[in-house]
C-alpha atoms as a PDB file:
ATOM      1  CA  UNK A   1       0.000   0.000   0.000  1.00  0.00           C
ATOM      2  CA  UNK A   2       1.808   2.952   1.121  1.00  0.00           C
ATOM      3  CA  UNK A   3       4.481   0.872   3.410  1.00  0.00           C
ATOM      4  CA  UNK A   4       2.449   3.041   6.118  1.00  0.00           C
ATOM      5  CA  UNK A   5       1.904   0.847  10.144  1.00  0.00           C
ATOM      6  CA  UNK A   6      -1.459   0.395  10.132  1.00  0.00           C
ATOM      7  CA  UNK A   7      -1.219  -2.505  13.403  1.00  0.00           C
ATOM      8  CA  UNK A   8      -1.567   0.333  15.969  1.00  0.00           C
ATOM      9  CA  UNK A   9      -4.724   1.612  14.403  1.00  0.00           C
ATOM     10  CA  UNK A  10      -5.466  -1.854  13.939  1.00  0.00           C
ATOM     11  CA  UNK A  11      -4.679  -2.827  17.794  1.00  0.00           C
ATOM     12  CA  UNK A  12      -7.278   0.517  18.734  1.00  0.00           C
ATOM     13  CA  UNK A  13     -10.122  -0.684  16.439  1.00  0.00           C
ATOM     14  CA  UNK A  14      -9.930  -4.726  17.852  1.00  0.00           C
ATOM     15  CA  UNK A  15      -9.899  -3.565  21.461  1.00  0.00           C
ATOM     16  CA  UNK A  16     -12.667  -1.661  20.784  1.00  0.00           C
ATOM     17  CA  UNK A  17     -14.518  -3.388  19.075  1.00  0.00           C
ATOM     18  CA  UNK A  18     -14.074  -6.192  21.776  1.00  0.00           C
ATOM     19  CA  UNK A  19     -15.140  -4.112  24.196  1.00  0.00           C
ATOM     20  CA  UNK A  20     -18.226  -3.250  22.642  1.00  0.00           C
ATOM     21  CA  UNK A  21     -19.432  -6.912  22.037  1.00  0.00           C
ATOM     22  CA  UNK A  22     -18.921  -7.441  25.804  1.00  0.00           C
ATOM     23  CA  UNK A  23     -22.139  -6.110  26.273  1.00  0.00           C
ATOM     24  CA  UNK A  24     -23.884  -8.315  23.778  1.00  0.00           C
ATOM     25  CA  UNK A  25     -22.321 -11.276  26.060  1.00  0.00           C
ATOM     26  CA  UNK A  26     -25.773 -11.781  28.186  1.00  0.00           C
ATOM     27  CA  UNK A  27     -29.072 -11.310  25.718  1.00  0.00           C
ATOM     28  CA  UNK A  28     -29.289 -14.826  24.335  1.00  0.00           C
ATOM     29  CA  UNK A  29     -27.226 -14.106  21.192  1.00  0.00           C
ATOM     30  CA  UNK A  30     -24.389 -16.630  21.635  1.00  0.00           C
ATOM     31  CA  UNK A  31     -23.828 -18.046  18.245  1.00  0.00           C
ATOM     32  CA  UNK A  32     -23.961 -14.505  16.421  1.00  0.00           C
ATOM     33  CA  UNK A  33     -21.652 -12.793  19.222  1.00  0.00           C
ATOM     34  CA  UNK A  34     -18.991 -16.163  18.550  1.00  0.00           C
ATOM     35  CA  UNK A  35     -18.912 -15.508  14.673  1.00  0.00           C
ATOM     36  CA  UNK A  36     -18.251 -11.334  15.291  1.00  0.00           C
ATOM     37  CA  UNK A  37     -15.818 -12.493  17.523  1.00  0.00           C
ATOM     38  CA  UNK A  38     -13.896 -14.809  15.499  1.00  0.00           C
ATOM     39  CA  UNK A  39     -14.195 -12.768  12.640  1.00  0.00           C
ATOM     40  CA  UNK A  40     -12.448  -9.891  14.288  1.00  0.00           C
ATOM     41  CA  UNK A  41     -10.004 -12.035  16.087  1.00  0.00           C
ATOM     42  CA  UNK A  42      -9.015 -13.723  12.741  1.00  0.00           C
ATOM     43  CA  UNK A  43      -8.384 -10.783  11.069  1.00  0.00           C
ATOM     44  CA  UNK A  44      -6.250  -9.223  13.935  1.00  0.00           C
ATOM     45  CA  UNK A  45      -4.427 -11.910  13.802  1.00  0.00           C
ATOM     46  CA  UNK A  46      -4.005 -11.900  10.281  1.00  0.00           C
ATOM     47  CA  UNK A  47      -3.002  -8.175  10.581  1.00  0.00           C
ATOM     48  CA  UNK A  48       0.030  -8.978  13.194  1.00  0.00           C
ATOM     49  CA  UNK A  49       1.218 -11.736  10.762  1.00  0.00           C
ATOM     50  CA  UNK A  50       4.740 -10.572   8.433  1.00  0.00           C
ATOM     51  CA  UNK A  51       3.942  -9.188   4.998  1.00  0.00           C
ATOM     52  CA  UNK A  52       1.350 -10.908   3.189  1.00  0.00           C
ATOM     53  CA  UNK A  53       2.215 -13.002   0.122  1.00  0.00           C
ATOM     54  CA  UNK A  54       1.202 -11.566  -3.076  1.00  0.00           C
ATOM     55  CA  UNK A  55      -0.318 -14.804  -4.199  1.00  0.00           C
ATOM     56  CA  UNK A  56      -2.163 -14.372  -1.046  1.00  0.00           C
ATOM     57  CA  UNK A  57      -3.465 -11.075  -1.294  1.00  0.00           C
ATOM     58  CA  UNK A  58      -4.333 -11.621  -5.001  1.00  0.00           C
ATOM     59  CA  UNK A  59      -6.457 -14.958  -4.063  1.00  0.00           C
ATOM     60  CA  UNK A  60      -8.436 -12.645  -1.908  1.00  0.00           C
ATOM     61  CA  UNK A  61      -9.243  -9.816  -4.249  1.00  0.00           C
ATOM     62  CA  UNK A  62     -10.357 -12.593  -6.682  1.00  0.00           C
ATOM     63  CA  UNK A  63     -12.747 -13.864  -3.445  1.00  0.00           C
ATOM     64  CA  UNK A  64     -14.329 -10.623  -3.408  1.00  0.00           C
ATOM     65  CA  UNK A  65     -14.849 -10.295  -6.762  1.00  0.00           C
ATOM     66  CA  UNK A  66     -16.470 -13.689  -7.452  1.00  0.00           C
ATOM     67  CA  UNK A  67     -18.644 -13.150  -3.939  1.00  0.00           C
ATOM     68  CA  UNK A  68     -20.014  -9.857  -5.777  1.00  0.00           C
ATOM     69  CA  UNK A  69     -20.965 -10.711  -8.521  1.00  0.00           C
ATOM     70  CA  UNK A  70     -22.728 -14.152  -6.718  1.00  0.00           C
ATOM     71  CA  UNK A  71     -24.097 -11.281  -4.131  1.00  0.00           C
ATOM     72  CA  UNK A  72     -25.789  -9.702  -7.763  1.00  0.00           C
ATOM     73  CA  UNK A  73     -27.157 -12.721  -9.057  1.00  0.00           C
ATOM     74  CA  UNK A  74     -29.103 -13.654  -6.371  1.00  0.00           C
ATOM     75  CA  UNK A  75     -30.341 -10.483  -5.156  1.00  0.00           C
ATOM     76  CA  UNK A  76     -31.282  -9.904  -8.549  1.00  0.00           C
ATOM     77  CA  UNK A  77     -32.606 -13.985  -9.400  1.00  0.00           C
ATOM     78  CA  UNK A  78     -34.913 -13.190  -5.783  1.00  0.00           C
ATOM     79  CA  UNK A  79     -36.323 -10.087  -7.201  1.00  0.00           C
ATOM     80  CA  UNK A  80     -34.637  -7.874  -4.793  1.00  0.00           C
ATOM     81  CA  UNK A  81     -32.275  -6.108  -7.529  1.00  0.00           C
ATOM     82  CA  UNK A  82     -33.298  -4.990 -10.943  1.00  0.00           C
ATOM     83  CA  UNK A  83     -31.988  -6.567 -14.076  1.00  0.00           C
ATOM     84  CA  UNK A  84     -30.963  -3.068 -14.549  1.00  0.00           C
ATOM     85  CA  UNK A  85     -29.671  -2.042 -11.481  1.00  0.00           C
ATOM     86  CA  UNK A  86     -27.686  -5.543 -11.684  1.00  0.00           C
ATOM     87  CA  UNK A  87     -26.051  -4.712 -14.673  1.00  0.00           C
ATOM     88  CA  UNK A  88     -24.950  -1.270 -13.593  1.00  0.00           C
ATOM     89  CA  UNK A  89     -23.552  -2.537 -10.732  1.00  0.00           C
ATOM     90  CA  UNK A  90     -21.770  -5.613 -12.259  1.00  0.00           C
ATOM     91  CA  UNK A  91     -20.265  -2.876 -14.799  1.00  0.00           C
ATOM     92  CA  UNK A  92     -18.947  -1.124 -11.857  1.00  0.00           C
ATOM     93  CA  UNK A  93     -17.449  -4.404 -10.641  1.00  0.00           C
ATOM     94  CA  UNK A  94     -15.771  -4.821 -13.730  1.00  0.00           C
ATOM     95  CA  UNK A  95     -14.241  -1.523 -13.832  1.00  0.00           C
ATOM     96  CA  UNK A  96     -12.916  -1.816 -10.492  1.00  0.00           C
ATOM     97  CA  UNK A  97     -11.874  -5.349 -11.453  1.00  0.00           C
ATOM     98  CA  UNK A  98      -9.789  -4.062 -14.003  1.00  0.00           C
ATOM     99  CA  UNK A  99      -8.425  -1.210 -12.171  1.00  0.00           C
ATOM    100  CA  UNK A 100      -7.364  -3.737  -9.748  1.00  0.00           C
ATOM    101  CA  UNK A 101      -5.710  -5.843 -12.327  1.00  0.00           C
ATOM    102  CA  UNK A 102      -3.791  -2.660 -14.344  1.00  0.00           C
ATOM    103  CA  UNK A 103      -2.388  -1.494 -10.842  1.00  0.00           C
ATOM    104  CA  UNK A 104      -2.314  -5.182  -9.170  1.00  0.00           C
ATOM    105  CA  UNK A 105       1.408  -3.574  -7.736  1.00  0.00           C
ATOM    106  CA  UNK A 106      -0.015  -0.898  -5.923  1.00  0.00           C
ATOM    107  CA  UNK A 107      -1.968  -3.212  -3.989  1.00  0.00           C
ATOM    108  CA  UNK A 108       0.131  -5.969  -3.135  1.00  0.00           C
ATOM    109  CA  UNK A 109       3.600  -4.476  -2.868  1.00  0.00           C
END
């Protein structure tokens, strides 16, 4: 990115956001409190680990991409998204897709 330290900001947000599931702890939400939790333990974990590998980081921009477009098709297959609306958004997709792909180095290095 721009070889800036984001763990400290990263160490604020995860205590924080800790904290504020604490209260969450006692009204009968178990299951959904565990999966916030391990979410955002995962991913602070994943943020204290050494540089990422590019093959790594490029696996996960192709995750997002496929889960978008999936995240299109059914909204739109259940009626809750235009046909029209679904193909202005998918051409957004691909434009950021691409602009992901022509500058792949500023993202991963």
């Amino acid at each position: 990115m721009h070889h800036e330290d984001i763990r400290p900001l990263e160490e604020a947000g995860f205590t924080a956001a800790m904290t504020a599931l604490e209260e969450f702890k006692h009204k009968n939400l178990a299951q959904e409190l565990h999966v916030v939790q391990r979410f955002y333990r995962e991913r602070h974990r994943r943020m204290n680990l050494p540089a990422p590998s590019n093959n790594v980081m490029y696996g996960l921009f192709l995750q997002v991409f496929h889960a978008e477009y999936e995240f299109f098709q059914q909204a739109m297959t259940s009626g809750r998204l235009s046909t029209e609306l679904a193909e202005q958004l998918q051409q957004h997709l691909v434009f950021d897709e691409m602009a992901y792909i022509h500058n792949r180095n500023t993202f991963i290095n």
